[in-house]
PDB file of N, CA and C in Angstrom:
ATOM      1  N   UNK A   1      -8.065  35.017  -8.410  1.00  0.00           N
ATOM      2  CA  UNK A   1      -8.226  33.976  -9.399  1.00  0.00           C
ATOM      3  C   UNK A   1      -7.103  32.939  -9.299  1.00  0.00           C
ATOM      4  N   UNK A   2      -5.943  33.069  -8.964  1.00  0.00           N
ATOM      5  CA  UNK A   2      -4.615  32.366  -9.147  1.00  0.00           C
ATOM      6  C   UNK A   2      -4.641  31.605  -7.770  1.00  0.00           C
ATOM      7  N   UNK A   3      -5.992  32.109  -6.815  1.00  0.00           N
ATOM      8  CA  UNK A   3      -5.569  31.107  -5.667  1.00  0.00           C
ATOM      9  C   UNK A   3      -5.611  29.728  -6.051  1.00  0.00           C
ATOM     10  N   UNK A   4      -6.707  29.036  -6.289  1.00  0.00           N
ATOM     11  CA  UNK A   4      -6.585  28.106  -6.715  1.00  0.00           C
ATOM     12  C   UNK A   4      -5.779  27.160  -7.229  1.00  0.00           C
ATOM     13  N   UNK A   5      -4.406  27.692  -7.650  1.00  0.00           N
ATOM     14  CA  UNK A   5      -3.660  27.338  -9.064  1.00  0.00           C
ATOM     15  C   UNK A   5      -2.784  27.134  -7.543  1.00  0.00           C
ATOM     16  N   UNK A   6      -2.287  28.310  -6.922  1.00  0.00           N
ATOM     17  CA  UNK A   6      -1.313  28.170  -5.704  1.00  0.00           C
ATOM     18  C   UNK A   6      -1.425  27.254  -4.750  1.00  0.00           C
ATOM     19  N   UNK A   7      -2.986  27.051  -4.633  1.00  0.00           N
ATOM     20  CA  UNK A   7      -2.953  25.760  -3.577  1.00  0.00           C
ATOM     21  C   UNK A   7      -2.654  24.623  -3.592  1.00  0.00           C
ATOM     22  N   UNK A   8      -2.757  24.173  -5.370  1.00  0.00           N
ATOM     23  CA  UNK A   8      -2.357  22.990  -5.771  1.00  0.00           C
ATOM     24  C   UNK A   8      -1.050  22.910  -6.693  1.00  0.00           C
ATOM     25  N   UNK A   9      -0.371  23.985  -6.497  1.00  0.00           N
ATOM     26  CA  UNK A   9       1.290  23.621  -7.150  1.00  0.00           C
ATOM     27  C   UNK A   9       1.988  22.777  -5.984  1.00  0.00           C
ATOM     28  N   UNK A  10       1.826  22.692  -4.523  1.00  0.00           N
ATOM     29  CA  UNK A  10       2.564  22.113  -3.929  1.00  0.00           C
ATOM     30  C   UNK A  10       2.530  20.495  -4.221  1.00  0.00           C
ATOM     31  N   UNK A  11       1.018  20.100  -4.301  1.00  0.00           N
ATOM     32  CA  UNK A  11       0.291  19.158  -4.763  1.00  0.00           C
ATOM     33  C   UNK A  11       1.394  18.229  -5.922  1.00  0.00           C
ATOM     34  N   UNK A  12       1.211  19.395  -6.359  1.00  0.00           N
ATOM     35  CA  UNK A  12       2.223  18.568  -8.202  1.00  0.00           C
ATOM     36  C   UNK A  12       3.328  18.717  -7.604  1.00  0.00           C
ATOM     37  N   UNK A  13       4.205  19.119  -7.361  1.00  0.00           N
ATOM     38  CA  UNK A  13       5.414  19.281  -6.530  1.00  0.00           C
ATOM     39  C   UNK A  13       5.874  18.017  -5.832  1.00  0.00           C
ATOM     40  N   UNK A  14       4.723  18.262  -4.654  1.00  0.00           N
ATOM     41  CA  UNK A  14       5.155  16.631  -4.373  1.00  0.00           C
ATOM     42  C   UNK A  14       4.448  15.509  -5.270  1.00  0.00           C
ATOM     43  N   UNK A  15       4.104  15.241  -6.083  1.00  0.00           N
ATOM     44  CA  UNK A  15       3.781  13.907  -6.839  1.00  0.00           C
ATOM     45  C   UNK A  15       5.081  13.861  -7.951  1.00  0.00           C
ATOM     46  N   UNK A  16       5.647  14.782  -8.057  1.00  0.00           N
ATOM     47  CA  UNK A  16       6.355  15.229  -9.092  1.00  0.00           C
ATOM     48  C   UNK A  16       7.719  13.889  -8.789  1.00  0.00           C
ATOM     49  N   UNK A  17       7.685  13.210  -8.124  1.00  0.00           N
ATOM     50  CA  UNK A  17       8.946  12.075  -7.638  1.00  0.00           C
ATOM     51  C   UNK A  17       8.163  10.415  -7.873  1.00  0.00           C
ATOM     52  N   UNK A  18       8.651   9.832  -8.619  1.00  0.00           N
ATOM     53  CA  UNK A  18       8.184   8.236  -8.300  1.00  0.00           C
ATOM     54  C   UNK A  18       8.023   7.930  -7.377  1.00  0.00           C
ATOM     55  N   UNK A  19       8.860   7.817  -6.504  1.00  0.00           N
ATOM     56  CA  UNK A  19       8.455   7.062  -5.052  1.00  0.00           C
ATOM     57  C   UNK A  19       7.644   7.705  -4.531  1.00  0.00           C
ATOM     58  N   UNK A  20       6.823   8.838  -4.441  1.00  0.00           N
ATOM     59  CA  UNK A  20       5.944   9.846  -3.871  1.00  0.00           C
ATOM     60  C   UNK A  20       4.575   9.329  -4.157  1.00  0.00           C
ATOM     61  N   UNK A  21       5.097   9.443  -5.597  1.00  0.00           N
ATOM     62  CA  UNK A  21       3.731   8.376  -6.393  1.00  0.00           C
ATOM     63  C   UNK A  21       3.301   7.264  -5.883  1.00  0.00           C
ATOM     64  N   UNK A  22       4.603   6.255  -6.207  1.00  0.00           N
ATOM     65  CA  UNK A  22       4.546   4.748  -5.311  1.00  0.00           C
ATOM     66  C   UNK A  22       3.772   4.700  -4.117  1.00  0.00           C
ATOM     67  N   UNK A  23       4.186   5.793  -3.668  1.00  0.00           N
ATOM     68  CA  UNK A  23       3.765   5.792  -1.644  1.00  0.00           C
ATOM     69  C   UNK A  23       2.255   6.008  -1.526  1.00  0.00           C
ATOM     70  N   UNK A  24       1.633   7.080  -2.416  1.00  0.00           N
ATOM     71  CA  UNK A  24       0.441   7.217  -2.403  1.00  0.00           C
ATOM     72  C   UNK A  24      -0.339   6.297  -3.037  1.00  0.00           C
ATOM     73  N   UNK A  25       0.154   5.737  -3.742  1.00  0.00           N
ATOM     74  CA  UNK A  25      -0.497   4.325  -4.513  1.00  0.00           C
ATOM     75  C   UNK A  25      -0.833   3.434  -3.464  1.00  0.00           C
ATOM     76  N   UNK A  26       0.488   3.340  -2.397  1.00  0.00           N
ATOM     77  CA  UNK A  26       0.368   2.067  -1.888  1.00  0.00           C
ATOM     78  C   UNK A  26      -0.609   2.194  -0.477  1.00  0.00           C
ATOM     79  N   UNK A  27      -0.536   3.755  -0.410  1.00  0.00           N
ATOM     80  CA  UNK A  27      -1.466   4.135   0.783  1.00  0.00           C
ATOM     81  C   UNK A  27      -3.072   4.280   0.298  1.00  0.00           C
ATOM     82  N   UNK A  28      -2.854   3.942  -0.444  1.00  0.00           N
ATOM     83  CA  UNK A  28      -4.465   3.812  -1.374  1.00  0.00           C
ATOM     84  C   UNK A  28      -5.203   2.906  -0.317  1.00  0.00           C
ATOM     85  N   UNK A  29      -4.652   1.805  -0.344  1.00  0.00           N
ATOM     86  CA  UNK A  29      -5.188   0.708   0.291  1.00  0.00           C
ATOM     87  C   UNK A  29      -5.182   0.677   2.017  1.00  0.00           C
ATOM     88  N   UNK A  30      -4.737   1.993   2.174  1.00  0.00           N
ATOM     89  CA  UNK A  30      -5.684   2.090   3.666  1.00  0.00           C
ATOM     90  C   UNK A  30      -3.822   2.533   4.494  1.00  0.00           C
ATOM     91  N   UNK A  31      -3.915   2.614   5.900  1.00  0.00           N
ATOM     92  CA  UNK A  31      -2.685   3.004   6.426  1.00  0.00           C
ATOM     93  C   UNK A  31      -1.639   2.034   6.942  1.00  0.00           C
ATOM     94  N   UNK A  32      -0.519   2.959   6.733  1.00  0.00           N
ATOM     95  CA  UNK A  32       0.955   2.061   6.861  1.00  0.00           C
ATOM     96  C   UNK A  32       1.490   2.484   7.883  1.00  0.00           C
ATOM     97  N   UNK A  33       2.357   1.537   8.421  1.00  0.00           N
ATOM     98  CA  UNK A  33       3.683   1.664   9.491  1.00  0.00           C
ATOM     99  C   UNK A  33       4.607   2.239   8.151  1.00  0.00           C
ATOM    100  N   UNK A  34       5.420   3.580   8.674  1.00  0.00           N
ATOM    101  CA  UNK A  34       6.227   3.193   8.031  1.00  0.00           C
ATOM    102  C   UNK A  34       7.493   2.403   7.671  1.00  0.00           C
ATOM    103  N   UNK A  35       7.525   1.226   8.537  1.00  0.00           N
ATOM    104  CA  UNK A  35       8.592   0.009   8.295  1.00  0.00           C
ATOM    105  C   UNK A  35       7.860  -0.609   7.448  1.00  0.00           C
ATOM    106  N   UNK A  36       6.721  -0.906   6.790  1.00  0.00           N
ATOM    107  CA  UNK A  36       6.212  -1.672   6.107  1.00  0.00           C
ATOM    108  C   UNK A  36       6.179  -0.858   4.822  1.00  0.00           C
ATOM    109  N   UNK A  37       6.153   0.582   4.587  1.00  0.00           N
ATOM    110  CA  UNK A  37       6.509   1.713   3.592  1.00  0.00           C
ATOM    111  C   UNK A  37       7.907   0.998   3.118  1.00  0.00           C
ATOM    112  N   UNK A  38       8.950   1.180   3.627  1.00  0.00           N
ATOM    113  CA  UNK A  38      10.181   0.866   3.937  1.00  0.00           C
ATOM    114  C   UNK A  38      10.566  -0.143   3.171  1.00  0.00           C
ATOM    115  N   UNK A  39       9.828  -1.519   3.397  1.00  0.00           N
ATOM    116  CA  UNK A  39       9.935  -2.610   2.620  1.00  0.00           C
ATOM    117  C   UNK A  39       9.839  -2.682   1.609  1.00  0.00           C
ATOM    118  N   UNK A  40       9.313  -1.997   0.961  1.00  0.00           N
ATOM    119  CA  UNK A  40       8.387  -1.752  -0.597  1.00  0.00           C
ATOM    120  C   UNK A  40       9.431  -0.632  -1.730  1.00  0.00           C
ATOM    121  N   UNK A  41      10.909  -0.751  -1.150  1.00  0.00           N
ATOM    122  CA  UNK A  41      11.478   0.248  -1.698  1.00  0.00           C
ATOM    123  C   UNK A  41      12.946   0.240  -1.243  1.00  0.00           C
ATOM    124  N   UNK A  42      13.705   0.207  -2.348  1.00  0.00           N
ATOM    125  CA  UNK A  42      15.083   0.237  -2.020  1.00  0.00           C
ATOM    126  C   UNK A  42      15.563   1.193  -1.430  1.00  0.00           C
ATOM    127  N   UNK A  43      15.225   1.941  -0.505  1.00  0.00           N
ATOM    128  CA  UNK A  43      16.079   3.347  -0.045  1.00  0.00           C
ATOM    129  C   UNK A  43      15.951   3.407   1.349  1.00  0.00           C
ATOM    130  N   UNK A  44      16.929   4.257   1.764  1.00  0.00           N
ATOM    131  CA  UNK A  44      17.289   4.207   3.460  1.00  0.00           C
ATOM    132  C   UNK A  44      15.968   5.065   4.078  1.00  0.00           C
ATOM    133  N   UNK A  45      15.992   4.831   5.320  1.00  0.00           N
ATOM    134  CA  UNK A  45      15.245   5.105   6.538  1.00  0.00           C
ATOM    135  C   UNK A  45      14.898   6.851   6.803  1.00  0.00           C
ATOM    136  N   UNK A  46      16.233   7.405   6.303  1.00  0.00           N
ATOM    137  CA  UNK A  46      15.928   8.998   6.326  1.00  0.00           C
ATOM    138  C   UNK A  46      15.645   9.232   5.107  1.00  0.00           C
ATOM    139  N   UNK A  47      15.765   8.418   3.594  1.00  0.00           N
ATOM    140  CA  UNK A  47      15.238   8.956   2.449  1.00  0.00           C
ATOM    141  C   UNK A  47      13.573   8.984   2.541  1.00  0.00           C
ATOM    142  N   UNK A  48      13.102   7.442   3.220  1.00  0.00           N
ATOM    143  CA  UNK A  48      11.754   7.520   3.140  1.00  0.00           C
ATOM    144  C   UNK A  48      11.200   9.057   3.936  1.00  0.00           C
ATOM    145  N   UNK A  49      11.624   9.108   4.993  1.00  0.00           N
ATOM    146  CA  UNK A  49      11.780  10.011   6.188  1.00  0.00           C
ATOM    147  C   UNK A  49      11.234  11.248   4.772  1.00  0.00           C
ATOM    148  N   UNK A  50      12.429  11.829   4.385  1.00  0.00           N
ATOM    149  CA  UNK A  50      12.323  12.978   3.702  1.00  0.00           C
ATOM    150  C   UNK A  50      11.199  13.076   2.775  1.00  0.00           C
ATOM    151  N   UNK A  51      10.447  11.621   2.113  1.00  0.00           N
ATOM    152  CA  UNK A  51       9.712  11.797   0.588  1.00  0.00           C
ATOM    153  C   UNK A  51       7.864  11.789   2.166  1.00  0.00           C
ATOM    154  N   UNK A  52       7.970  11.835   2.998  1.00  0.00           N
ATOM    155  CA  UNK A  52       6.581  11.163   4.169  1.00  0.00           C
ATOM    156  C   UNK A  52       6.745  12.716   4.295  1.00  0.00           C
ATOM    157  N   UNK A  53       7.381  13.358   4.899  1.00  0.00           N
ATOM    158  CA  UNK A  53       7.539  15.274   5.282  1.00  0.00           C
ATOM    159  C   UNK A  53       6.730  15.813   3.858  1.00  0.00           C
ATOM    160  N   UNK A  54       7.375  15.484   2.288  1.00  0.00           N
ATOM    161  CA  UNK A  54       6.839  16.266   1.551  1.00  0.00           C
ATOM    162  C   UNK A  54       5.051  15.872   1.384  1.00  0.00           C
ATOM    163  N   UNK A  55       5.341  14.785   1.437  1.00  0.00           N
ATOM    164  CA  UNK A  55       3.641  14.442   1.527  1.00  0.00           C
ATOM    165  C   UNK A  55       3.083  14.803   2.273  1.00  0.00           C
ATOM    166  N   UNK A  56       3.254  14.923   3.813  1.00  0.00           N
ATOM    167  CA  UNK A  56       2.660  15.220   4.934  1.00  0.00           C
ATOM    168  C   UNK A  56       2.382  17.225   5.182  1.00  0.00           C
ATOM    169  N   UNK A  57       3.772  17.518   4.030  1.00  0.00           N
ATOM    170  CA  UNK A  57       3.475  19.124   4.690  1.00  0.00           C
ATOM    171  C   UNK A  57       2.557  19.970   3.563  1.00  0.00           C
ATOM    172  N   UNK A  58       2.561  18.856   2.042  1.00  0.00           N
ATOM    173  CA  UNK A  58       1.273  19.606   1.336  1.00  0.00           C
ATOM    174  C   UNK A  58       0.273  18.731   1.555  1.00  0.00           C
ATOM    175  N   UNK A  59      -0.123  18.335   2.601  1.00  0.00           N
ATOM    176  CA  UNK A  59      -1.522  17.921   3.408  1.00  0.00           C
ATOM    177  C   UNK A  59      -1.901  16.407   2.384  1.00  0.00           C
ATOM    178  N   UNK A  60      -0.918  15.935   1.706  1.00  0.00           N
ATOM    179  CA  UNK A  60      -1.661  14.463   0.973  1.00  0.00           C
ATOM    180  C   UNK A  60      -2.082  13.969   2.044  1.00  0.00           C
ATOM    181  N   UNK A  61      -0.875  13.844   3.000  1.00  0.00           N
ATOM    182  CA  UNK A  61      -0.486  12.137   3.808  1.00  0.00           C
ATOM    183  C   UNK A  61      -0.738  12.625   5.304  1.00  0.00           C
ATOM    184  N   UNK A  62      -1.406  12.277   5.814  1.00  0.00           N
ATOM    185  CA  UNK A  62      -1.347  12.513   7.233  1.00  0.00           C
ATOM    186  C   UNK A  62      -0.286  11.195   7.977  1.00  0.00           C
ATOM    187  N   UNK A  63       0.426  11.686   9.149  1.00  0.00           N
ATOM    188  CA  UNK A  63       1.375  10.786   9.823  1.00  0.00           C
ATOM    189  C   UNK A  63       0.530  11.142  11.548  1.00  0.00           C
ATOM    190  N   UNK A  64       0.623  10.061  12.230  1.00  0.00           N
ATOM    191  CA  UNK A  64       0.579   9.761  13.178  1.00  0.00           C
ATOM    192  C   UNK A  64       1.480   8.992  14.349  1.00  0.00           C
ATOM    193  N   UNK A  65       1.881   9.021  15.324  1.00  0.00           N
ATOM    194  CA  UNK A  65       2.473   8.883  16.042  1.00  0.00           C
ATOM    195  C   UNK A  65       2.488   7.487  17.072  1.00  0.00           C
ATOM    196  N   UNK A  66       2.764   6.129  16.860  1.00  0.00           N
ATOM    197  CA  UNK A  66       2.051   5.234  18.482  1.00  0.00           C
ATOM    198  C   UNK A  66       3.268   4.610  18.445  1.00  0.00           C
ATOM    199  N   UNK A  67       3.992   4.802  19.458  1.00  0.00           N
ATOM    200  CA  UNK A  67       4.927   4.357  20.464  1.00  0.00           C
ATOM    201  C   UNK A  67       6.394   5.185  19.862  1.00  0.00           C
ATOM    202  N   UNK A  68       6.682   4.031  19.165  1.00  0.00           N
ATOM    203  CA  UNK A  68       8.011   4.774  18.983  1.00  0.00           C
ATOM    204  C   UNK A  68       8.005   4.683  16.984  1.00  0.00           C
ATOM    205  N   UNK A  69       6.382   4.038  16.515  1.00  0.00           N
ATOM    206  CA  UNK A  69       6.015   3.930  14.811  1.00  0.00           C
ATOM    207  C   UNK A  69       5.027   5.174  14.461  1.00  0.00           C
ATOM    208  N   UNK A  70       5.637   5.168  13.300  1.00  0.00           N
ATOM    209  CA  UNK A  70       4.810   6.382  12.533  1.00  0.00           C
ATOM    210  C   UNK A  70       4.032   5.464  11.516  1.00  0.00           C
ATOM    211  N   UNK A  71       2.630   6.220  11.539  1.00  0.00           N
ATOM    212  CA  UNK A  71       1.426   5.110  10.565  1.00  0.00           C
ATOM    213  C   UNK A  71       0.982   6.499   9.850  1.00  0.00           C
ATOM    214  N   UNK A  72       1.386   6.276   8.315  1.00  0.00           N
ATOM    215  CA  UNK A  72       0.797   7.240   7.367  1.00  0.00           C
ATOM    216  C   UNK A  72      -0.674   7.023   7.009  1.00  0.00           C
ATOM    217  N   UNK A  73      -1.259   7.649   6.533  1.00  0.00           N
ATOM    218  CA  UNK A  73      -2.368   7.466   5.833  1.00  0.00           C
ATOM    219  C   UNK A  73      -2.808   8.383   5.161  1.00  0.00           C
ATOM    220  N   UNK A  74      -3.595   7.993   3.594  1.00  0.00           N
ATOM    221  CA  UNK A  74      -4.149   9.561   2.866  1.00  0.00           C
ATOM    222  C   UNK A  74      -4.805   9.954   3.228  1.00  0.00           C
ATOM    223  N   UNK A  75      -5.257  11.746   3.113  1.00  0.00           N
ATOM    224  CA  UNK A  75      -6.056  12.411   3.622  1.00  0.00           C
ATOM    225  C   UNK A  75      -7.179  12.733   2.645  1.00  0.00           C
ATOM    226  N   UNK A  76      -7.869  12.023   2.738  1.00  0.00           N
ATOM    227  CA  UNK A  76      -9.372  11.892   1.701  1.00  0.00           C
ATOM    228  C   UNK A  76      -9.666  12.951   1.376  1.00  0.00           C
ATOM    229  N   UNK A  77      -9.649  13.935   2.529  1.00  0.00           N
ATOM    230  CA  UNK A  77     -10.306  14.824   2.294  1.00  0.00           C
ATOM    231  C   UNK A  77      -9.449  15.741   0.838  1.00  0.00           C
ATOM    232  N   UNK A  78      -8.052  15.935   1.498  1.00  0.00           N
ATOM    233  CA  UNK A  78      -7.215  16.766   0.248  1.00  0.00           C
ATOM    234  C   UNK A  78      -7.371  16.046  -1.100  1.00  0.00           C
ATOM    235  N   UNK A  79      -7.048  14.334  -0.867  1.00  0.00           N
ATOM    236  CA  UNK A  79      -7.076  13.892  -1.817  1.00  0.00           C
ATOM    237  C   UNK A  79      -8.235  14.176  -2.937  1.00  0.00           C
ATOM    238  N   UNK A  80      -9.426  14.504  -2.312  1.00  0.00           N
ATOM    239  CA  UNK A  80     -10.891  14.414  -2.917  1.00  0.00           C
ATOM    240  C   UNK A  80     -10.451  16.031  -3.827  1.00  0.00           C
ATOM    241  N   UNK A  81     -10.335  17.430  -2.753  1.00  0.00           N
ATOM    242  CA  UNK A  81     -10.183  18.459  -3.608  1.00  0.00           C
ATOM    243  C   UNK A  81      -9.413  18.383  -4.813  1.00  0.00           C
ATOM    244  N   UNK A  82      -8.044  17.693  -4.349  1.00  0.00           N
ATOM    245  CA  UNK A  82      -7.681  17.539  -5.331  1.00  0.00           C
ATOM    246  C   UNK A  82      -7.993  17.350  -6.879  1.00  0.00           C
ATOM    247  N   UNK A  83      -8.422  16.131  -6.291  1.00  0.00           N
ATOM    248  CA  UNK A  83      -9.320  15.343  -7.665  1.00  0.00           C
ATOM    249  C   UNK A  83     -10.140  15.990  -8.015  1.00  0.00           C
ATOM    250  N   UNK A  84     -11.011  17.318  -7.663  1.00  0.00           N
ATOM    251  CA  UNK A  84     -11.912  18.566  -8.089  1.00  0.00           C
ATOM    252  C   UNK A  84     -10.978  19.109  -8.927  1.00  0.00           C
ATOM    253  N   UNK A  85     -10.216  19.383  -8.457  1.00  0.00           N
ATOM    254  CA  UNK A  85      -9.348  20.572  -8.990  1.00  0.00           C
ATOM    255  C   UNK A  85      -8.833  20.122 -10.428  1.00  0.00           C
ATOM    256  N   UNK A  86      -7.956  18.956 -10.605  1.00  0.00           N
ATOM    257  CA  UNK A  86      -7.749  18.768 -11.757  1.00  0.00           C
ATOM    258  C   UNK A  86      -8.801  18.328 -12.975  1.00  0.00           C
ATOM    259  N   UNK A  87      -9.599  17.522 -12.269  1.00  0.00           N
ATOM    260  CA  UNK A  87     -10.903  17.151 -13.325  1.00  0.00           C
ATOM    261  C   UNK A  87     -11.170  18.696 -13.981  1.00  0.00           C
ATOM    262  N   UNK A  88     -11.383  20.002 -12.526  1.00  0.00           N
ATOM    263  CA  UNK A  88     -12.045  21.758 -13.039  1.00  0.00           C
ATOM    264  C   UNK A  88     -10.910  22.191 -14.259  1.00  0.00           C
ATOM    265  N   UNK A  89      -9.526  21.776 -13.940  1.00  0.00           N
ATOM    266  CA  UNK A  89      -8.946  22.244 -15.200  1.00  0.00           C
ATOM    267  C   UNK A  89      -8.538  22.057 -16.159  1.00  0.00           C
ATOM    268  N   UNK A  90      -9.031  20.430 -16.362  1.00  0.00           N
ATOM    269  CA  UNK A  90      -9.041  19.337 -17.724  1.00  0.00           C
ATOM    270  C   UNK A  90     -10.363  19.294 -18.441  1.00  0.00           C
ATOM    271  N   UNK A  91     -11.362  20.226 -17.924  1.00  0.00           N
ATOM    272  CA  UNK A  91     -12.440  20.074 -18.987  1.00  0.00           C
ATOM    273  C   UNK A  91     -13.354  21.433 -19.204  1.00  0.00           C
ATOM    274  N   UNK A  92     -13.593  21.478 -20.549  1.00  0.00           N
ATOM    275  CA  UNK A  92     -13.864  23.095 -21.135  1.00  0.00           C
ATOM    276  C   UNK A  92     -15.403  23.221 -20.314  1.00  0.00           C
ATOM    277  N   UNK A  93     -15.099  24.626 -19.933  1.00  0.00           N
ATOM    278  CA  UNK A  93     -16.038  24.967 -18.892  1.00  0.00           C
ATOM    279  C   UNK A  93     -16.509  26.365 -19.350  1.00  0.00           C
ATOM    280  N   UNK A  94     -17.609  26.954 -18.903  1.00  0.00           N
ATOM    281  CA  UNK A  94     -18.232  27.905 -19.279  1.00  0.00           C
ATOM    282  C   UNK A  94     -17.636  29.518 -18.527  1.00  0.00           C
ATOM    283  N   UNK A  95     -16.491  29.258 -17.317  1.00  0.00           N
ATOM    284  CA  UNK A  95     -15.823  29.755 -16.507  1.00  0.00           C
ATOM    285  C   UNK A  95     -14.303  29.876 -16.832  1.00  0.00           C
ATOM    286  N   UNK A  96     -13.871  28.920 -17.955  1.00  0.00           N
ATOM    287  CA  UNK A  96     -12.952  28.604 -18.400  1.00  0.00           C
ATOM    288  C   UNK A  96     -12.111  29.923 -18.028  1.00  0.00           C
ATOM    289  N   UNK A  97     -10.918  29.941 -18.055  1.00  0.00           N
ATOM    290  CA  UNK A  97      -9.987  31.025 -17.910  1.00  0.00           C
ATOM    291  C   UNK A  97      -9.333  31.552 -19.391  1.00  0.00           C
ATOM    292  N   UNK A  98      -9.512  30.444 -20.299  1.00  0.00           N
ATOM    293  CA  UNK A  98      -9.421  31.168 -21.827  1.00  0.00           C
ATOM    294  C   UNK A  98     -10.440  31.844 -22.276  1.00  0.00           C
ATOM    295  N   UNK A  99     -11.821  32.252 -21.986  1.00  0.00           N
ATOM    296  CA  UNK A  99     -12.306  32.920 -22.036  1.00  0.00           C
ATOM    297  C   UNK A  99     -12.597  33.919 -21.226  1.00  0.00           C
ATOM    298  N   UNK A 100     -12.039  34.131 -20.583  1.00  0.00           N
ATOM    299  CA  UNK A 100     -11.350  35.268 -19.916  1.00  0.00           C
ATOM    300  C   UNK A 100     -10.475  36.634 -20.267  1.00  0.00           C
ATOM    301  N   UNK A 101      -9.996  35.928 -21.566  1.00  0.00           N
ATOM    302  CA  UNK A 101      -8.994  36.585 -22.171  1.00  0.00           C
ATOM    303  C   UNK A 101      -7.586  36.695 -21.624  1.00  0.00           C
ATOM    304  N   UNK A 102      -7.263  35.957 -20.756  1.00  0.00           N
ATOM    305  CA  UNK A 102      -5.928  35.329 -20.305  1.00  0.00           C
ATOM    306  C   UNK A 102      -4.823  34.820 -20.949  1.00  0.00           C
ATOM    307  N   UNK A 103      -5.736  33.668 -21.499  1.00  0.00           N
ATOM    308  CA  UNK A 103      -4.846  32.581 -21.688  1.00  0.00           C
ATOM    309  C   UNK A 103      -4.321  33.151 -23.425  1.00  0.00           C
ATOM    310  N   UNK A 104      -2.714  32.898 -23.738  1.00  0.00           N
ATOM    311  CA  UNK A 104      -2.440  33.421 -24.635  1.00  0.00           C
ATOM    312  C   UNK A 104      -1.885  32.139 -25.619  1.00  0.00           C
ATOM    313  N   UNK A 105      -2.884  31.338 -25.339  1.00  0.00           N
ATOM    314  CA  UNK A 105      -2.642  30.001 -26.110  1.00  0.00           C
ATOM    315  C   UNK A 105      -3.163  29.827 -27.736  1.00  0.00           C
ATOM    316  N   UNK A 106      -4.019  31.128 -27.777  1.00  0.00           N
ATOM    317  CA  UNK A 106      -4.951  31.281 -28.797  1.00  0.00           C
ATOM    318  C   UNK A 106      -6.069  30.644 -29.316  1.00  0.00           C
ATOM    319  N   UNK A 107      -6.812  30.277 -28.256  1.00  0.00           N
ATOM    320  CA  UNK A 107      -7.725  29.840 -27.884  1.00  0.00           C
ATOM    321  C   UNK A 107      -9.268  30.979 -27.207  1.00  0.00           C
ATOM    322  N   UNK A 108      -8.493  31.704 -27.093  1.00  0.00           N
ATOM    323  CA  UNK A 108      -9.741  33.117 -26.950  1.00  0.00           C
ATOM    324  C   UNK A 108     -10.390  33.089 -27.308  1.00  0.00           C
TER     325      UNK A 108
END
């Protein structure tokens, strides 16, 4: 039952930073160099570096490789589960986990 919950703590984890946010906002609109990431943000070259790894290693952001530039882009696909996942645990459902007898919110 808790898989679910585990697959997407990394998820919140990394959104859990503004600029993480920022980045995925701005990758909304399709894929970046990241020198053009870069521009859009007061911070050095290995900070961006470090916030593109957390995105990239809980599967938001895919990075790609051409020449010597890295071009991010979101991964629809995670992005989409995602967006399953939180809509499944923001609205009362017939599967609900408080009726389960779990949840000790008192809502049982």
């Amino acid at each position: 039952m808790n898989d679910k919950y585990t697959e997407n703590v990394g998820l919140f984890k990394a959104l859990s930073d503004t600029n993480r946010l920022m980045i995925v906002d701005i990758l909304s609109c399709g894929e970046l160099c990241a020198c053009k990431l870069l521009e859009k943000f007061n911070i050095t070259q290995p900070t961006l570096s470090h916030h593109m790894k957390i995105l990239c290693d809980c599967g938001l952001v895919c990075g790609r490789k051409e020449g010597k530039w890295m071009y991010y882009s979101l991964n629809s696909e995670k992005v989409q589960d995602f967006k399953n996942f939180l809509c499944a645990i923001t609205i009362d459902k017939e599967d609900c986990i408080c009726k389960e007898g779990v949840c000790n919110c008192g809502n049982q």
